[in-house]
C-alpha atoms as a PDB file:
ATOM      1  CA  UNK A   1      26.676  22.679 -28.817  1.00  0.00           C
ATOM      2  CA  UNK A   2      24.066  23.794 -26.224  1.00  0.00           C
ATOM      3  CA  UNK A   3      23.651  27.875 -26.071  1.00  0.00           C
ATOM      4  CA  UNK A   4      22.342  28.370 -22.699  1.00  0.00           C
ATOM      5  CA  UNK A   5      21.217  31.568 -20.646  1.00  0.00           C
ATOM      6  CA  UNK A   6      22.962  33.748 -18.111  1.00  0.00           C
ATOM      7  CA  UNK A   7      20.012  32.028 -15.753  1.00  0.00           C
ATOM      8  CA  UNK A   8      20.172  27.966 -16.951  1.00  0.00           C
ATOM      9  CA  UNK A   9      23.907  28.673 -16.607  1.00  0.00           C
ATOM     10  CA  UNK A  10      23.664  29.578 -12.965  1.00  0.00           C
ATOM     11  CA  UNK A  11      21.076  26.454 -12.266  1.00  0.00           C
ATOM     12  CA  UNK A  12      23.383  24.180 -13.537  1.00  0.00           C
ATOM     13  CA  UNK A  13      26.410  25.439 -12.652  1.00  0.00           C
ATOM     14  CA  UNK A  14      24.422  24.974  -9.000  1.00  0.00           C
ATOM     15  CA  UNK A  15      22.798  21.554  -9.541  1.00  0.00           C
ATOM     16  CA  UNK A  16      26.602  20.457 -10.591  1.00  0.00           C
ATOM     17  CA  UNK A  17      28.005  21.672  -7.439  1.00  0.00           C
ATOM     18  CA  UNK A  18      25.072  20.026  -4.958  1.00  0.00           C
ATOM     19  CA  UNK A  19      26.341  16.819  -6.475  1.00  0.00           C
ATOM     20  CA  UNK A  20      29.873  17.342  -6.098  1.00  0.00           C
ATOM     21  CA  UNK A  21      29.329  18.859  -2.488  1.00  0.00           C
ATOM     22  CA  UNK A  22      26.550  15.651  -1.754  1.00  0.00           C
ATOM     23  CA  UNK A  23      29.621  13.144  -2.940  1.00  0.00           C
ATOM     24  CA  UNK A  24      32.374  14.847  -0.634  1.00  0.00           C
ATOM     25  CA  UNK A  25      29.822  14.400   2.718  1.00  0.00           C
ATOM     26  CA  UNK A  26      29.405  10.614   1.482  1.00  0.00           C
ATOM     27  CA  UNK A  27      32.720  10.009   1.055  1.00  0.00           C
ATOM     28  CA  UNK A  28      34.218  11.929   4.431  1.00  0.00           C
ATOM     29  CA  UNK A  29      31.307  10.113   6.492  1.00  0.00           C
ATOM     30  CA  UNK A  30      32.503   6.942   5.076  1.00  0.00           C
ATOM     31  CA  UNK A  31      36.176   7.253   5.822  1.00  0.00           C
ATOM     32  CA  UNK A  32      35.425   9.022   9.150  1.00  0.00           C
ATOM     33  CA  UNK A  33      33.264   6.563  10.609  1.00  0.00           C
ATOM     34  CA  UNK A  34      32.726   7.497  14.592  1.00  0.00           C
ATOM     35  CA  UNK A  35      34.052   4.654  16.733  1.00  0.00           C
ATOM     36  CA  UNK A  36      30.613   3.412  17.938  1.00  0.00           C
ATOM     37  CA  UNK A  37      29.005   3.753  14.868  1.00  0.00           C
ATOM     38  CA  UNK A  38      26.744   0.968  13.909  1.00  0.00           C
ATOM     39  CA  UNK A  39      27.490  -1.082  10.315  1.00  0.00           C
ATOM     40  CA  UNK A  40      25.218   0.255   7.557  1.00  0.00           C
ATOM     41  CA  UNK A  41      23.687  -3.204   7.095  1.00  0.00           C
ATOM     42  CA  UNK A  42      22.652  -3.519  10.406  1.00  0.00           C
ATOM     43  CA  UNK A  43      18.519  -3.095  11.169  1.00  0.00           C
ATOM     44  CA  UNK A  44      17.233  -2.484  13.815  1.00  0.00           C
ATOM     45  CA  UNK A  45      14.164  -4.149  15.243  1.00  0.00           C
ATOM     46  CA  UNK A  46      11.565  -1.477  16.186  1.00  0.00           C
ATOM     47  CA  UNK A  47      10.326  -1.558  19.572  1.00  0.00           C
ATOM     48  CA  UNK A  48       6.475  -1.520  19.476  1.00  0.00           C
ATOM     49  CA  UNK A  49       4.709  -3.944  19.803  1.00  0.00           C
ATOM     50  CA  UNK A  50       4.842  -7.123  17.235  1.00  0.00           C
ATOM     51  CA  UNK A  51       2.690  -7.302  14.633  1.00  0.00           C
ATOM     52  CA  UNK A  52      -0.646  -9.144  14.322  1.00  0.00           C
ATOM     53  CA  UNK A  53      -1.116 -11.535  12.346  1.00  0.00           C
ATOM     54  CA  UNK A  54      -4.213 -11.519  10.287  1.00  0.00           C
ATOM     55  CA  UNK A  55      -6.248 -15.071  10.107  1.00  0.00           C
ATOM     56  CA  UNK A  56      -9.281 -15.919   7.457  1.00  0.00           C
ATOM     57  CA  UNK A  57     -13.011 -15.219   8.474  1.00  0.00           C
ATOM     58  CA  UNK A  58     -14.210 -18.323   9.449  1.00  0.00           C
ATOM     59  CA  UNK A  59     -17.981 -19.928   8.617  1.00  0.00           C
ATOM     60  CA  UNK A  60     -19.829 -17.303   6.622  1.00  0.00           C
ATOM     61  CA  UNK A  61     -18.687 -14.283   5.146  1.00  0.00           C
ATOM     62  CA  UNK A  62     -22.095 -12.386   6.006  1.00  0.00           C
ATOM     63  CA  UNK A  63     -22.600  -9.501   8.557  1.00  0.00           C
ATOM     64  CA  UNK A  64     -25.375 -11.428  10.733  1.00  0.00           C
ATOM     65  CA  UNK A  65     -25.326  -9.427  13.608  1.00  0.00           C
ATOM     66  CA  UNK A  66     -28.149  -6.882  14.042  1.00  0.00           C
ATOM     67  CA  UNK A  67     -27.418  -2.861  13.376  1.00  0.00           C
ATOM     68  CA  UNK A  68     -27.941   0.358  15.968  1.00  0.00           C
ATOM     69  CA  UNK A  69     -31.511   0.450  16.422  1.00  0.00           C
ATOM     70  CA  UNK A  70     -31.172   4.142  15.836  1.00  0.00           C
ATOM     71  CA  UNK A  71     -29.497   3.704  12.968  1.00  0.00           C
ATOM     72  CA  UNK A  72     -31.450   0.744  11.298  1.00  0.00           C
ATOM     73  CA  UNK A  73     -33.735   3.218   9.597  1.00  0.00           C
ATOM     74  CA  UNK A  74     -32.913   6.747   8.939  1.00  0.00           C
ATOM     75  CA  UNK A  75     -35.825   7.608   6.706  1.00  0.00           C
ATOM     76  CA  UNK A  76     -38.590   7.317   9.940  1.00  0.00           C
ATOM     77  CA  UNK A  77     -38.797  10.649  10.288  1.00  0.00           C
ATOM     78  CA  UNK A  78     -39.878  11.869   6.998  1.00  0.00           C
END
């Protein structure tokens, strides 16, 4: 069948037993719920602020308003 090293032995014999171990947790957290614990389909609403909402750019879509004077021409000094 599969002829694997003393080393891919050990990695899989570990990998095997972080599933098995990950399983057991799941299981015990689900049967040993705490008594206020919240329902896992339950969410939350964060409390920040709300969200913007985002509207179309009216009339037209170019920048019309005039630039830094210090920056409206950077090649001046040459």
């Amino acid at each position: 069948m599969f002829v694997l090293t003393k080393e891919e032995k050990r990695v899989v014999c570990f990998v095997l037993l972080a599933v098995i171990v990950g399983l057991g947790v799941k299981e015990y957290r689900r049967v040993h719920l705490p008594p206020n614990a919240v329902p896992t389909n339950f969410k939350p609403r964060s409390m920040g602020p709300p969200a913007r909402q985002i509207r179309p750019v009216e009339g037209p879509t170019t920048w019309s308003q005039p630039s830094h004077p210090k920056l409206k021409n950077d090649n001046d000094n040459k």
